[in-house]
N, C-alpha and C. Protein backbone atom coordinates (compact mmCIF):
# COMPACT_ATOMS: atom_id res chain seq x y z
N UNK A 1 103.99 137.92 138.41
CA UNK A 1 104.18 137.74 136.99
C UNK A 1 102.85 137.30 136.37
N UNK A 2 102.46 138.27 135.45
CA UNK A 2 101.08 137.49 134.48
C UNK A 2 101.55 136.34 133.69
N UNK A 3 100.74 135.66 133.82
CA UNK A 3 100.58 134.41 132.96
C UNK A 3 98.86 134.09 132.05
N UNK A 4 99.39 133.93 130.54
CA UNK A 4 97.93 134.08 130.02
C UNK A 4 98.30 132.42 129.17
N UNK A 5 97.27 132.75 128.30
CA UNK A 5 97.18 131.57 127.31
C UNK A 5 97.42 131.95 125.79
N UNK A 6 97.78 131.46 124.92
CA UNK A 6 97.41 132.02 123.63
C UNK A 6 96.57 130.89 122.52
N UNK A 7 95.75 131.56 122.01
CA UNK A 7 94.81 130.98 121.65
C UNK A 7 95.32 130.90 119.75
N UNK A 8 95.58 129.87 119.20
CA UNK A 8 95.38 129.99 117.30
C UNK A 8 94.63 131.13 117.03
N UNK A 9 95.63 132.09 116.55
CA UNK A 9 94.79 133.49 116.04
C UNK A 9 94.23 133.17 114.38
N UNK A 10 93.18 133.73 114.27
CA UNK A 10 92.15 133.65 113.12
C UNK A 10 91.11 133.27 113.64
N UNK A 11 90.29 133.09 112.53
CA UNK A 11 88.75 132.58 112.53
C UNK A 11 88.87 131.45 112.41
N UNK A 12 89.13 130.44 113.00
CA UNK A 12 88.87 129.21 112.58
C UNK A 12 87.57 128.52 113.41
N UNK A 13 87.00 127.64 113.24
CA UNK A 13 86.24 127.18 113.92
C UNK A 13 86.40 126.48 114.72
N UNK A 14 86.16 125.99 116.30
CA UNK A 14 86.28 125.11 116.60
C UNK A 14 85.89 123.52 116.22
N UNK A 15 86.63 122.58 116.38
CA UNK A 15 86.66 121.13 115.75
C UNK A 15 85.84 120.25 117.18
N UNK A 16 86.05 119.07 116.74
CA UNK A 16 85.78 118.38 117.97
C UNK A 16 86.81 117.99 119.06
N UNK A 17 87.92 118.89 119.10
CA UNK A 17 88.96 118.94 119.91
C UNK A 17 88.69 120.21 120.76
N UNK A 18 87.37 121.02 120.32
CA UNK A 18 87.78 122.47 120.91
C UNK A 18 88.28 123.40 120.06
N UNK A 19 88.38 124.47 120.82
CA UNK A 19 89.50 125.91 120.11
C UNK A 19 90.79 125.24 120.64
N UNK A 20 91.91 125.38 119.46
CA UNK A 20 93.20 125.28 119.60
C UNK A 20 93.81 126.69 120.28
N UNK A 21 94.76 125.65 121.09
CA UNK A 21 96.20 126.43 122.10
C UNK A 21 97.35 125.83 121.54
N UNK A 22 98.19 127.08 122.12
CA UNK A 22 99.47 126.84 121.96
C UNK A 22 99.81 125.77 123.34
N UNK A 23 100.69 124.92 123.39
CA UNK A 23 100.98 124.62 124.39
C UNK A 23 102.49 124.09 124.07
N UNK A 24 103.26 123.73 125.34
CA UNK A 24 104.42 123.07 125.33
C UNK A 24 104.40 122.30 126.37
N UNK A 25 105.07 121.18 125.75
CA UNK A 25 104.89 119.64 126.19
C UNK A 25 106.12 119.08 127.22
N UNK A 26 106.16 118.42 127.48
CA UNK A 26 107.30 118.16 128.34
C UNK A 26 108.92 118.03 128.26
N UNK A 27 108.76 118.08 126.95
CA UNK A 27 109.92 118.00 126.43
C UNK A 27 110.25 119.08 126.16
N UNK A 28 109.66 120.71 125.99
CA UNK A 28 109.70 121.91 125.59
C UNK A 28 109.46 122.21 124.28
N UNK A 29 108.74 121.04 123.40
CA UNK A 29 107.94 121.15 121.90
C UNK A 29 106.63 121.76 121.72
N UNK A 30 106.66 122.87 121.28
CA UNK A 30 105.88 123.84 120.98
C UNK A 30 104.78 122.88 119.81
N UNK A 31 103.15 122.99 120.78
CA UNK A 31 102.30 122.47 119.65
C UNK A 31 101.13 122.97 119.99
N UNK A 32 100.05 122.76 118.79
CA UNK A 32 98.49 123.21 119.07
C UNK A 32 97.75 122.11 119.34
N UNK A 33 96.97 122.83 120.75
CA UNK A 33 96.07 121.39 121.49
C UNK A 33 94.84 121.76 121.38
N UNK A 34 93.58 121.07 121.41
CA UNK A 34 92.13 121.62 121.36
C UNK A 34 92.02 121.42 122.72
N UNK A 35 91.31 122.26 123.53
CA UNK A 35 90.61 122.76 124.48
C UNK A 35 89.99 121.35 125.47
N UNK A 36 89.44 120.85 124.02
CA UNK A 36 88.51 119.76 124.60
C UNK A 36 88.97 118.22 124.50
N UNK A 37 90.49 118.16 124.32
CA UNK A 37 90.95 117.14 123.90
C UNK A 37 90.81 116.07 124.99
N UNK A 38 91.03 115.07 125.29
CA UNK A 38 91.00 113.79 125.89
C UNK A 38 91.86 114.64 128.16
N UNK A 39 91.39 114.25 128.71
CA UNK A 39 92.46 114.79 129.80
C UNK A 39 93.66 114.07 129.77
N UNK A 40 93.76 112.90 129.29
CA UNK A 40 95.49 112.10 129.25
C UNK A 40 96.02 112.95 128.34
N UNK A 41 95.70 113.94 127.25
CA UNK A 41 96.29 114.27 126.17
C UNK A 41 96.94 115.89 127.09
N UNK A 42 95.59 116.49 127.73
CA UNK A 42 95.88 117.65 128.12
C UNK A 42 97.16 117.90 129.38
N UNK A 43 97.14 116.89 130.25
CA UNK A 43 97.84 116.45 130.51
C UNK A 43 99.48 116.76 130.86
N UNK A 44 99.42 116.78 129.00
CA UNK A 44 100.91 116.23 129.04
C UNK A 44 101.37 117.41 128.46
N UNK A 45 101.11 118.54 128.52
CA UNK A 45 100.93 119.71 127.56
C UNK A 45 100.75 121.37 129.01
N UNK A 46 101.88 122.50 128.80
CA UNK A 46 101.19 123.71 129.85
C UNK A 46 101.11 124.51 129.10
N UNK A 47 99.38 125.12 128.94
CA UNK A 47 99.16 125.93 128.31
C UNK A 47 99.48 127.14 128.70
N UNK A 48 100.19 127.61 129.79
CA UNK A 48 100.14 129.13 130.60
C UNK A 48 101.62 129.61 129.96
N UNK A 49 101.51 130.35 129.64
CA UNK A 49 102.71 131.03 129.24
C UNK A 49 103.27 132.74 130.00
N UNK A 50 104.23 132.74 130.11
CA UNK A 50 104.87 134.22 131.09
C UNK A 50 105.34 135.03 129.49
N UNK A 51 106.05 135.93 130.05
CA UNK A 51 106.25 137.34 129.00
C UNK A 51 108.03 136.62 128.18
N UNK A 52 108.32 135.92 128.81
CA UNK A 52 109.53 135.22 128.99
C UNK A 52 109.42 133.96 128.19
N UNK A 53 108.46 132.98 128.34
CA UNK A 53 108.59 132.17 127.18
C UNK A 53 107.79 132.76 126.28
N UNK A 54 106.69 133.62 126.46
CA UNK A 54 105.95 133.48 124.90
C UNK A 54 106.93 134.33 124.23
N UNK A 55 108.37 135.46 124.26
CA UNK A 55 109.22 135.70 123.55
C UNK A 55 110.68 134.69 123.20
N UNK A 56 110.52 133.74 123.73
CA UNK A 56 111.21 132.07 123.44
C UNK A 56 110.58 131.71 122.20
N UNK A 57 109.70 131.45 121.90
CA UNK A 57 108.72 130.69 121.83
C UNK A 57 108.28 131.43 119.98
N UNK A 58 108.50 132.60 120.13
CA UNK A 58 107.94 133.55 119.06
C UNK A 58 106.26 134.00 118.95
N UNK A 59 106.30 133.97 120.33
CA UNK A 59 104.70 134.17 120.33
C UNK A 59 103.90 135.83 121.09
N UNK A 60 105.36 136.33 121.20
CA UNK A 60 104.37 137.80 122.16
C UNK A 60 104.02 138.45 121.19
N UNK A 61 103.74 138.40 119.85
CA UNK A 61 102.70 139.19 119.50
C UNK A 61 101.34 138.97 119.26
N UNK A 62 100.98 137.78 119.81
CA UNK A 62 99.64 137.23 119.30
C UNK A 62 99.10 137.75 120.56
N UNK A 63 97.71 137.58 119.99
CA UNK A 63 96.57 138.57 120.81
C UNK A 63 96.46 136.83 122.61
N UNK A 64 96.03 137.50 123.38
CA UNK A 64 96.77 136.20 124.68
C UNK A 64 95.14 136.52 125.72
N UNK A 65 94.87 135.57 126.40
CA UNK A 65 93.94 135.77 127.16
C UNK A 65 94.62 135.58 129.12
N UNK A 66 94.54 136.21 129.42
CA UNK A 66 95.49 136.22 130.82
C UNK A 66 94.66 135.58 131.58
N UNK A 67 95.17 134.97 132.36
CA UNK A 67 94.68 133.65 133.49
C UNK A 67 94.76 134.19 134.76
N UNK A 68 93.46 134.47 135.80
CA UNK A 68 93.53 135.03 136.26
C UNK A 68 93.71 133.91 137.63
C-alpha cells in the first residue's frame, strides 16, 4: 500500500514552523503542522496517509508527495 504526505496546497510561504502538513493526531483530528515544528509537537501528530484515509479525511484530491 502507498503511503504519501499531503502538503497545504498553494503558494504559501514557509513560516518558522516550516511548510505545513496535513496531519492527524491521536485522537483522529485532522490539522496543519509545520515541518519544522518543535519534535514534542511532531510527535503527537502522523503525517503518512493511505488511499483510505486521505478519502476519510476529504483529501484525495490534493496534489500528495509519496513516502518512499
Amino acid at each position: 500500500m502507498n503511503r504519501f504526505r499531503i502538503k497545504l496546497p498553494g503558494n504559501f510561504e514557509p513560516n518558522a514552523y516550516g511548510q505545513s502538513y496535513y496531519g492527524i493526531d491521536k485522537k483522529g483530528h485532522l490539522s496543519l503542522i509545520g515541518d519544522k515544528a518543535s519534535s514534542t509537537i511532531l510527535k503527537r501528530y502522523d503525517f503518512e496517509f493511505s488511499e483510505e484515509l486521505a478519502n476519510q479525511y476529504g483529501l484525495a484530491d490534493l496534489p500528495r508527495e509519496v513516502i518512499r
